[in-house]
PDB file of N, CA and C in Angstrom:
ATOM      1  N   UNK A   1      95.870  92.593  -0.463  1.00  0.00           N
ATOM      2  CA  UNK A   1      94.428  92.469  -0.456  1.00  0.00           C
ATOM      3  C   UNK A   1      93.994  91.208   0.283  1.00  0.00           C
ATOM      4  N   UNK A   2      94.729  89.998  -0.075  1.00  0.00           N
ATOM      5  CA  UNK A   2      94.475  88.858   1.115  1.00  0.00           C
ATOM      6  C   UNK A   2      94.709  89.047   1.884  1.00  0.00           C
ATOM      7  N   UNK A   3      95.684  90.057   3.039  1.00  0.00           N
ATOM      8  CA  UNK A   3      95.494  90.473   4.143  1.00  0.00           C
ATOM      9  C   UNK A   3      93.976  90.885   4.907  1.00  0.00           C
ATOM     10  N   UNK A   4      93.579  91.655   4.035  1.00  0.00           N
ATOM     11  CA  UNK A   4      92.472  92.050   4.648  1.00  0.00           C
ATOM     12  C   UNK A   4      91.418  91.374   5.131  1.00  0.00           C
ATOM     13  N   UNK A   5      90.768  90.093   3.757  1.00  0.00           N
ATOM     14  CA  UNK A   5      89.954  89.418   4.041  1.00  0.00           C
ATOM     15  C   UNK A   5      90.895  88.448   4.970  1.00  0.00           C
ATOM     16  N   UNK A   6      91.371  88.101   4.834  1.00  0.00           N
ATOM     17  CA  UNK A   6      91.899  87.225   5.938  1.00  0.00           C
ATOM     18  C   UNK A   6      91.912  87.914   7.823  1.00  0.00           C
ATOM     19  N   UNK A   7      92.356  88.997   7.874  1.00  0.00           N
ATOM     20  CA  UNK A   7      91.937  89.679   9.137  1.00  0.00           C
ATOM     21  C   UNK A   7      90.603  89.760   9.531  1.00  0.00           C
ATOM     22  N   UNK A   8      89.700  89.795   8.614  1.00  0.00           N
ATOM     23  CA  UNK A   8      88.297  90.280   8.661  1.00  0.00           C
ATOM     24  C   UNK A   8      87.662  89.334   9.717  1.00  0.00           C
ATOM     25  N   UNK A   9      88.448  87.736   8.790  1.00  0.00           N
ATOM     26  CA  UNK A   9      87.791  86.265   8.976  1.00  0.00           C
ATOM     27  C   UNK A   9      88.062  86.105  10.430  1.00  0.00           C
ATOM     28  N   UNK A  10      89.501  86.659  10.675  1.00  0.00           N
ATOM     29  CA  UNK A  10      89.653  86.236  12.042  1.00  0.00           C
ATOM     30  C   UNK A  10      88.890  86.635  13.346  1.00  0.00           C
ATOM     31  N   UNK A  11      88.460  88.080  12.708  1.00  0.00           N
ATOM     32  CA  UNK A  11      87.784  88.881  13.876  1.00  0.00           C
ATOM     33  C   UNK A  11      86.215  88.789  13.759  1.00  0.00           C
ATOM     34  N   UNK A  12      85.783  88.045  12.547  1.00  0.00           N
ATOM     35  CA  UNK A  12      84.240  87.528  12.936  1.00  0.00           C
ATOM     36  C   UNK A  12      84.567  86.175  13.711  1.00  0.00           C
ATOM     37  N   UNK A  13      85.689  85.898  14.085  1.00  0.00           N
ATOM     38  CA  UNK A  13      85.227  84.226  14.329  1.00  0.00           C
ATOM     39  C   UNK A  13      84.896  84.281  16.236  1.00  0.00           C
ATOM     40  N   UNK A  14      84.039  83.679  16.421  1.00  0.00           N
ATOM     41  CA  UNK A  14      83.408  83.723  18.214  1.00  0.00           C
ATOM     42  C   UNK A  14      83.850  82.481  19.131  1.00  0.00           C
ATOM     43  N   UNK A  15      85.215  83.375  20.076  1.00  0.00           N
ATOM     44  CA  UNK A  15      85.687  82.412  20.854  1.00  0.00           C
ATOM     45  C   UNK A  15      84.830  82.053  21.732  1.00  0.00           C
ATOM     46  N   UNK A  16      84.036  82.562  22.030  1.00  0.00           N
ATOM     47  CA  UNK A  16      82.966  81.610  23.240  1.00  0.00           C
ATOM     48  C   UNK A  16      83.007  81.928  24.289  1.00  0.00           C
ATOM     49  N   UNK A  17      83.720  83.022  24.439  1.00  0.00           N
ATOM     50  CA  UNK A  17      83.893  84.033  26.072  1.00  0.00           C
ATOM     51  C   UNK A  17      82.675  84.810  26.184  1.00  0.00           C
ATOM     52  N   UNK A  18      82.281  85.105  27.307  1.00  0.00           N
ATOM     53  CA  UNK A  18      81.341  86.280  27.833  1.00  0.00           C
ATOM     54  C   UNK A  18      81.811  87.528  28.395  1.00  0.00           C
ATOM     55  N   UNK A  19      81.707  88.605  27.529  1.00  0.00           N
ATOM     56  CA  UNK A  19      82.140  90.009  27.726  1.00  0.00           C
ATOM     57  C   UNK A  19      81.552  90.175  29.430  1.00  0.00           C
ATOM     58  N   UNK A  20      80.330  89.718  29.479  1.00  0.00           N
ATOM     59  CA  UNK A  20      79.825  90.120  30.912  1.00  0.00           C
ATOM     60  C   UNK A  20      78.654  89.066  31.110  1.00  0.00           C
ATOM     61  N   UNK A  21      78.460  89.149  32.447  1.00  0.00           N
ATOM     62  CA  UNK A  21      77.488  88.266  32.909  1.00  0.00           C
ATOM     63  C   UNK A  21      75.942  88.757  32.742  1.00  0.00           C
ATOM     64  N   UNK A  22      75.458  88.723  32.200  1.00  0.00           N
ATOM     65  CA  UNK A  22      73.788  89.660  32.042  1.00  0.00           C
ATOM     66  C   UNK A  22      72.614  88.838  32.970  1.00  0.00           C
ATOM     67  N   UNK A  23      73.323  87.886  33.914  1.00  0.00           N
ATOM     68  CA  UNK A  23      72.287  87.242  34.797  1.00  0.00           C
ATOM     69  C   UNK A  23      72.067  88.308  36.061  1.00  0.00           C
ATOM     70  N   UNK A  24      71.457  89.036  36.175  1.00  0.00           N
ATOM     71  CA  UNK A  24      71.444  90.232  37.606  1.00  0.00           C
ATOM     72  C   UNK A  24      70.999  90.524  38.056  1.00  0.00           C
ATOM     73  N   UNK A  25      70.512  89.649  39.297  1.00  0.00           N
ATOM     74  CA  UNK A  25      69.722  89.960  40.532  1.00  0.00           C
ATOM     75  C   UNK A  25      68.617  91.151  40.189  1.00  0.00           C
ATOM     76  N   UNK A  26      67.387  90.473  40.541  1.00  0.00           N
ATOM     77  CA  UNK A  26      66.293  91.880  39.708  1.00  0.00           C
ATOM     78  C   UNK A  26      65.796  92.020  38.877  1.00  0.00           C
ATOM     79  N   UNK A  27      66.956  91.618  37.718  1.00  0.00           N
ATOM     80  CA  UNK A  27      65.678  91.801  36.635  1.00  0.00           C
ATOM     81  C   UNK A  27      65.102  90.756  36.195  1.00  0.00           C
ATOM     82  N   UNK A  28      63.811  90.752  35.431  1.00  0.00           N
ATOM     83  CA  UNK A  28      63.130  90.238  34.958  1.00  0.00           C
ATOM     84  C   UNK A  28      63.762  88.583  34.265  1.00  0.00           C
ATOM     85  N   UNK A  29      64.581  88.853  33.878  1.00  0.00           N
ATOM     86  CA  UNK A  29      65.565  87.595  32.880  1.00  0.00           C
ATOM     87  C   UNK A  29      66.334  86.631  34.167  1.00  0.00           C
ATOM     88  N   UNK A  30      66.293  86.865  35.073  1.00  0.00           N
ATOM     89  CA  UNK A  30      67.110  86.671  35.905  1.00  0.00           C
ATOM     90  C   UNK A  30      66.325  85.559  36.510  1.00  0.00           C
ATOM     91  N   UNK A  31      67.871  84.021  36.229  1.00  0.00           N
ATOM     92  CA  UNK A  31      67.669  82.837  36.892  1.00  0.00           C
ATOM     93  C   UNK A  31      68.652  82.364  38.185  1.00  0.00           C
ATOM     94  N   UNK A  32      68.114  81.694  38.851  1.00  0.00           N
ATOM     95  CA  UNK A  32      68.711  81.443  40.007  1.00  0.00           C
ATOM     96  C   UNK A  32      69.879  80.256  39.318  1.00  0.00           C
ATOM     97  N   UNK A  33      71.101  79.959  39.492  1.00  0.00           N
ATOM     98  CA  UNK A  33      72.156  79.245  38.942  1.00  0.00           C
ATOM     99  C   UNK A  33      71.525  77.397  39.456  1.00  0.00           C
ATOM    100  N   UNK A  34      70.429  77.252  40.944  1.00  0.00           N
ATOM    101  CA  UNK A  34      70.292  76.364  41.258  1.00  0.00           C
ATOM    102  C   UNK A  34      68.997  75.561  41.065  1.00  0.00           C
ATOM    103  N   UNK A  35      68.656  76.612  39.918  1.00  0.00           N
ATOM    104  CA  UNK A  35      66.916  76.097  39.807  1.00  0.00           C
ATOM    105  C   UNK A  35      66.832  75.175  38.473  1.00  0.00           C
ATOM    106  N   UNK A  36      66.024  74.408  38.183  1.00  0.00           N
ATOM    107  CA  UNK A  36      65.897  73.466  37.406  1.00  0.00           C
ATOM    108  C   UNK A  36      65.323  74.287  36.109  1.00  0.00           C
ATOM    109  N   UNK A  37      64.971  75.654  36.140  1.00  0.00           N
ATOM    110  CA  UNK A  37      64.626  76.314  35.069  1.00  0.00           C
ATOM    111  C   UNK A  37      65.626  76.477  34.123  1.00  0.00           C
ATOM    112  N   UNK A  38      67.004  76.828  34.833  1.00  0.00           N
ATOM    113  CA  UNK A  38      68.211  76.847  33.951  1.00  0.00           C
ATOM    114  C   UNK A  38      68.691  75.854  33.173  1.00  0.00           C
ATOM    115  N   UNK A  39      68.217  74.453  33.579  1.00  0.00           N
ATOM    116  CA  UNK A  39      68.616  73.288  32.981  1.00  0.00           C
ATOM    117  C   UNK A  39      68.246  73.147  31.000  1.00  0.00           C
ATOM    118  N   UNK A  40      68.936  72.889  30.513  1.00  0.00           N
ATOM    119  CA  UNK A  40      68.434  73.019  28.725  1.00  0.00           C
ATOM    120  C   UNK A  40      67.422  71.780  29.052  1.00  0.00           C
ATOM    121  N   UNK A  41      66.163  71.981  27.783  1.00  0.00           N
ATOM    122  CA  UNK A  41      65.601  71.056  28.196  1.00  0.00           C
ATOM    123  C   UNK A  41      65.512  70.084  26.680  1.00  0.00           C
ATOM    124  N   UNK A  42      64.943  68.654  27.296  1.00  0.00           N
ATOM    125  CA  UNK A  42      65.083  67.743  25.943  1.00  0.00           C
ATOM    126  C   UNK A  42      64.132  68.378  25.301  1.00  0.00           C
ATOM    127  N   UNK A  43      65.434  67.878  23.667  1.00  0.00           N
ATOM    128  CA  UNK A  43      64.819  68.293  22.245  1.00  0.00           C
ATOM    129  C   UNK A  43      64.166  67.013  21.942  1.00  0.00           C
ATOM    130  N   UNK A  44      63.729  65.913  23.021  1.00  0.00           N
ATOM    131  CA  UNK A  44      62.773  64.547  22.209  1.00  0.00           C
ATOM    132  C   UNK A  44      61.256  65.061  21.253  1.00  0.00           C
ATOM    133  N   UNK A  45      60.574  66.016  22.587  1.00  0.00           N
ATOM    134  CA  UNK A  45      58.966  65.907  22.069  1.00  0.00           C
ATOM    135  C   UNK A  45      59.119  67.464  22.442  1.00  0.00           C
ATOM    136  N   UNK A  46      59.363  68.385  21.344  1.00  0.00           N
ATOM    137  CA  UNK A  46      59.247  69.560  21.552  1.00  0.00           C
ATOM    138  C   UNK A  46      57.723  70.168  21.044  1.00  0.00           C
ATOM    139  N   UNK A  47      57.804  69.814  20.273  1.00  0.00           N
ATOM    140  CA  UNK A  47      55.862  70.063  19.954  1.00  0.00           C
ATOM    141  C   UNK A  47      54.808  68.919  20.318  1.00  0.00           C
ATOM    142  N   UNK A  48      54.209  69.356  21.246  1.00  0.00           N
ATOM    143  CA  UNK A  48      53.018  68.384  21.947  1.00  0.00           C
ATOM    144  C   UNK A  48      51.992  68.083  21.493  1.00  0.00           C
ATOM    145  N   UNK A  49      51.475  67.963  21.614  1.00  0.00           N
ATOM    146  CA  UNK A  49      49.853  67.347  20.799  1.00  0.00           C
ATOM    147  C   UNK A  49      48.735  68.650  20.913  1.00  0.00           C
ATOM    148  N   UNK A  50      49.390  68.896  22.042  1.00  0.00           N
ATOM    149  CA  UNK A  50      47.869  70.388  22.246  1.00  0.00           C
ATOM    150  C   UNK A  50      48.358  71.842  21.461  1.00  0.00           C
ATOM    151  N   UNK A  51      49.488  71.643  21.280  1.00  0.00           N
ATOM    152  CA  UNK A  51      49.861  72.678  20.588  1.00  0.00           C
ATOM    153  C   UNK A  51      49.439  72.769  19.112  1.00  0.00           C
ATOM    154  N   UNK A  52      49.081  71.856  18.717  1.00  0.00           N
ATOM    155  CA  UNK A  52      49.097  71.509  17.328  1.00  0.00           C
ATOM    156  C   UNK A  52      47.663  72.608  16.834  1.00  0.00           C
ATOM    157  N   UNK A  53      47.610  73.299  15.903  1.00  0.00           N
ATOM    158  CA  UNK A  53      45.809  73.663  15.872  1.00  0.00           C
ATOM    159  C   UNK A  53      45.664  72.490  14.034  1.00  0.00           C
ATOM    160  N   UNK A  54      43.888  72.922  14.342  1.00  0.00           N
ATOM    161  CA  UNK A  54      43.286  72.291  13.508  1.00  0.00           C
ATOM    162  C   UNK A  54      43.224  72.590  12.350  1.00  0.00           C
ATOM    163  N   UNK A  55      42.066  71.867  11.337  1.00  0.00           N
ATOM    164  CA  UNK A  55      41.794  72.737  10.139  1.00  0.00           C
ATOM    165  C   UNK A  55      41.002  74.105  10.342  1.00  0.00           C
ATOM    166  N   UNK A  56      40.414  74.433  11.084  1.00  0.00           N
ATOM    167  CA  UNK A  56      39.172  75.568  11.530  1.00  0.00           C
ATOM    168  C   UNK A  56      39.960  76.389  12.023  1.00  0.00           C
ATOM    169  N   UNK A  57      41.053  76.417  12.970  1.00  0.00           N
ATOM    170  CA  UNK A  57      42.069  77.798  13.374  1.00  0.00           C
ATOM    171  C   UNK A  57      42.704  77.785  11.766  1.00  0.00           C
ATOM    172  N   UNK A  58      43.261  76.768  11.186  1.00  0.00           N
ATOM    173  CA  UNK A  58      43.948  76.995  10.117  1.00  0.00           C
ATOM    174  C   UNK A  58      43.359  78.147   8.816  1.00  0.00           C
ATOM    175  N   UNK A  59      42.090  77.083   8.939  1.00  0.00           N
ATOM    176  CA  UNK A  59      41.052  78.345   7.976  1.00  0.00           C
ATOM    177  C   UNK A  59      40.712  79.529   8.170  1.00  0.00           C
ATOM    178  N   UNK A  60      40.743  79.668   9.576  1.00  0.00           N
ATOM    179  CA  UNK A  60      40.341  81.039   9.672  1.00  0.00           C
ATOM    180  C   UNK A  60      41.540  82.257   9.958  1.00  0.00           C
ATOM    181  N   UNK A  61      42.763  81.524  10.308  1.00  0.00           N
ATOM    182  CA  UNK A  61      44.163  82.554   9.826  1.00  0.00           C
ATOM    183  C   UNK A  61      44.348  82.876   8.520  1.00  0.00           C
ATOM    184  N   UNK A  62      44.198  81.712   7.501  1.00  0.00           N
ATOM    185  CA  UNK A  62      44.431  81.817   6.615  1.00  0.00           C
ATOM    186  C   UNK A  62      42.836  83.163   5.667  1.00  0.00           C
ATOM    187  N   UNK A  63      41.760  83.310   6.547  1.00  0.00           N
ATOM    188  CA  UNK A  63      40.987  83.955   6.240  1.00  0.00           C
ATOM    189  C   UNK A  63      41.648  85.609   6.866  1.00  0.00           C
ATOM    190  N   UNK A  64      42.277  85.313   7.575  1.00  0.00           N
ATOM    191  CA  UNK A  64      42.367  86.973   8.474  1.00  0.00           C
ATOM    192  C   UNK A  64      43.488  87.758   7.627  1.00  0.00           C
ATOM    193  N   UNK A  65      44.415  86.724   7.336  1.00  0.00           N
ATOM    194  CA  UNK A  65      45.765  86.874   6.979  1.00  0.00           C
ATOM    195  C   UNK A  65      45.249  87.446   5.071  1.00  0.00           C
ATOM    196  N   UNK A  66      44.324  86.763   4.532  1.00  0.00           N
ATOM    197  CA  UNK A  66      44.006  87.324   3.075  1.00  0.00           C
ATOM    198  C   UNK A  66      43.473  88.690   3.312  1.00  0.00           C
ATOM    199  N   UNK A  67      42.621  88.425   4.622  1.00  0.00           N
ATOM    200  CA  UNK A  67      41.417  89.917   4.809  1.00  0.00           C
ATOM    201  C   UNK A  67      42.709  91.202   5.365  1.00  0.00           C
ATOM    202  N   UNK A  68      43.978  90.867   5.699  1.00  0.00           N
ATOM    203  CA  UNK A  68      44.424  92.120   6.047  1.00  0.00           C
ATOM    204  C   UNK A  68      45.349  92.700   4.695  1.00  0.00           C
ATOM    205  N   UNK A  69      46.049  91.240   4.130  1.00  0.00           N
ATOM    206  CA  UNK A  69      46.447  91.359   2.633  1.00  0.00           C
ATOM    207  C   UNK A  69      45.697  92.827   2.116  1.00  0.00           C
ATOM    208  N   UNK A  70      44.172  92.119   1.817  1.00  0.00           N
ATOM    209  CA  UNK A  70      43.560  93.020   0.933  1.00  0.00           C
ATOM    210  C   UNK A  70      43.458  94.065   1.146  1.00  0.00           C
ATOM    211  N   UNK A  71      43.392  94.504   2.568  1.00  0.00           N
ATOM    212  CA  UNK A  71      43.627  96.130   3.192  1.00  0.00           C
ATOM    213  C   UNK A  71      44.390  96.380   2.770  1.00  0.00           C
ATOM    214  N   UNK A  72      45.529  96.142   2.776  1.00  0.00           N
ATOM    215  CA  UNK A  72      46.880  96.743   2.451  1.00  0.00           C
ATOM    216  C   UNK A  72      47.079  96.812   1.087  1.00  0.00           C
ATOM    217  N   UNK A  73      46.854  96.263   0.192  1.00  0.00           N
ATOM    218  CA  UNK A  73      46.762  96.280  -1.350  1.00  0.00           C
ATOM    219  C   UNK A  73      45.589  97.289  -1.727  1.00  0.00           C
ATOM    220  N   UNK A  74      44.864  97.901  -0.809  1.00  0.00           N
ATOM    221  CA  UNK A  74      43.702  98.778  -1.009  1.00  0.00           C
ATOM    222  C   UNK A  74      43.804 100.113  -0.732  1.00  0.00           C
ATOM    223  N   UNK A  75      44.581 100.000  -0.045  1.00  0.00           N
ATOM    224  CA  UNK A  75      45.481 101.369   1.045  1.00  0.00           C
ATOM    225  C   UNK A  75      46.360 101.497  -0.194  1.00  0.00           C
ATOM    226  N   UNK A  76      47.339 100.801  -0.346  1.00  0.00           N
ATOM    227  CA  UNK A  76      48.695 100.962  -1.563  1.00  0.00           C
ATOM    228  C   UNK A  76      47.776 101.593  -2.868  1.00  0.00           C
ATOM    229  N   UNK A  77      46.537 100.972  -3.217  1.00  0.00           N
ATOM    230  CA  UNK A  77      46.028 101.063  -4.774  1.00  0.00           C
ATOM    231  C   UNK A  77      45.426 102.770  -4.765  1.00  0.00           C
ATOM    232  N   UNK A  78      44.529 102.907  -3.263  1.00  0.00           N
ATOM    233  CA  UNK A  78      44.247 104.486  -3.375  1.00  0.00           C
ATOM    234  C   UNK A  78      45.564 105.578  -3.549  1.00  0.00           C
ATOM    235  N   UNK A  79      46.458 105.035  -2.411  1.00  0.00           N
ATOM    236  CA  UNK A  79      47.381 106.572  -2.552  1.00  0.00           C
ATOM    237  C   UNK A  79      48.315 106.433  -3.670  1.00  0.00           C
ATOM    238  N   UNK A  80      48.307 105.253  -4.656  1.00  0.00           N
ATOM    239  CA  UNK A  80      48.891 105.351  -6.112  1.00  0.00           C
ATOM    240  C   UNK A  80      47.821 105.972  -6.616  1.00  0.00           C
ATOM    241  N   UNK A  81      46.616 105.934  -6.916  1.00  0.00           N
ATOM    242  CA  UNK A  81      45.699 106.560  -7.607  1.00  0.00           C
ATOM    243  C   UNK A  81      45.595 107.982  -7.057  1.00  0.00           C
ATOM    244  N   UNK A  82      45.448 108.512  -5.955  1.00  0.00           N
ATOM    245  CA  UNK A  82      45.622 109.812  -5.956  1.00  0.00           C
ATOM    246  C   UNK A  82      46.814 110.704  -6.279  1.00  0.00           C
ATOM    247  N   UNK A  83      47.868 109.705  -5.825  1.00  0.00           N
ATOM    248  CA  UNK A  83      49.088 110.542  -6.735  1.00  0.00           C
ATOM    249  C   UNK A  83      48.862 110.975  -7.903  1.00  0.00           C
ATOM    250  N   UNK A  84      48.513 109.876  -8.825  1.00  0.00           N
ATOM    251  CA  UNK A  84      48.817 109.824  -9.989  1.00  0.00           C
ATOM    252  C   UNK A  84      47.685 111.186 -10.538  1.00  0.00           C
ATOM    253  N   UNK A  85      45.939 110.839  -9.848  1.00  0.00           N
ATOM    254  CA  UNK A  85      45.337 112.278  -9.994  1.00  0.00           C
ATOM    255  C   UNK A  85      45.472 113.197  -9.287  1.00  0.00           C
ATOM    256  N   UNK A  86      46.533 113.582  -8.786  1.00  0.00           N
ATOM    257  CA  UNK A  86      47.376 114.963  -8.042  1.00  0.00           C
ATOM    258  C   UNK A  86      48.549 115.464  -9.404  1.00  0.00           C
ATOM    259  N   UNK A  87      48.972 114.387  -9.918  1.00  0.00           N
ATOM    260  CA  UNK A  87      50.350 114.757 -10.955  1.00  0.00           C
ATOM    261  C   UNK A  87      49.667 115.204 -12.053  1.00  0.00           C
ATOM    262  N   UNK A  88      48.286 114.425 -12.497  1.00  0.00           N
ATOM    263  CA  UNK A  88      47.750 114.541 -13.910  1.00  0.00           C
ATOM    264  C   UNK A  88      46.897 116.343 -13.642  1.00  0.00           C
ATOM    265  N   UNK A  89      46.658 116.224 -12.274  1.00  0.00           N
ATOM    266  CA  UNK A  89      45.665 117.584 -12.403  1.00  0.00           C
ATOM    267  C   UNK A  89      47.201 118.710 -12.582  1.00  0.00           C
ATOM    268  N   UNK A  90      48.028 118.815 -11.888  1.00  0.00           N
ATOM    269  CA  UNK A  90      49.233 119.492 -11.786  1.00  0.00           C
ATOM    270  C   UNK A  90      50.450 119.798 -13.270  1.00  0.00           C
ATOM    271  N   UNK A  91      49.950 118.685 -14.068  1.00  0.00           N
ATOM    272  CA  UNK A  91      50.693 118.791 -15.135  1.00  0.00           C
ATOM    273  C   UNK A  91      49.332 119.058 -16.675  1.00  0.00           C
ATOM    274  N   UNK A  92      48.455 118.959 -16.076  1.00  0.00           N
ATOM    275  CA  UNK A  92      47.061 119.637 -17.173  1.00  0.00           C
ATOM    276  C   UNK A  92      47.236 120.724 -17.105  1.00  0.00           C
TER     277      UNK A  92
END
């Protein structure tokens, strides 16, 4: 039985090879090997100042995000209630 998990372990573990190259001329994903786009970029100041939103975007996600909540808890509450008066008329 320790065979097994022990084989298992070996074959999740990720040597770090690439089955294939998925960089390919054409498509959409596709970087040139010499462009400065490919370069990783610094993790110093990854969130900027303009990115940041305020209290007023905050309030009003937090308004959209309750207002779709409640749809959905309204949607769920009818088709439990009609079940339930589909089963009660069906079993009267």
């Amino acid at each position: 039985m320790k065979n097994r998990t022990q084989n298992r372990d070996e074959i999740d573990q990720d040597d770090g090879r690439t089955v294939i190259n998925m960089n390919v001329d054409g498509m959409p994903w596709f970087r040139d090997q010499n462009t400065e786009i490919n370069q990783v970029p610094s993790t110093d100041n990854q969130i900027d100042s303009h990115h940041q939103i305020g209290w007023k975007e905050s309030f009003l996600m937090s308004k959209y995000v309750l207002k779709a909540s409640l749809w959905i808890i309204a949607c769920y509450s009818i088709g439990i209630i009609l079940v339930i008066l589909f089963l009660i008329k069906i079993w009267s």
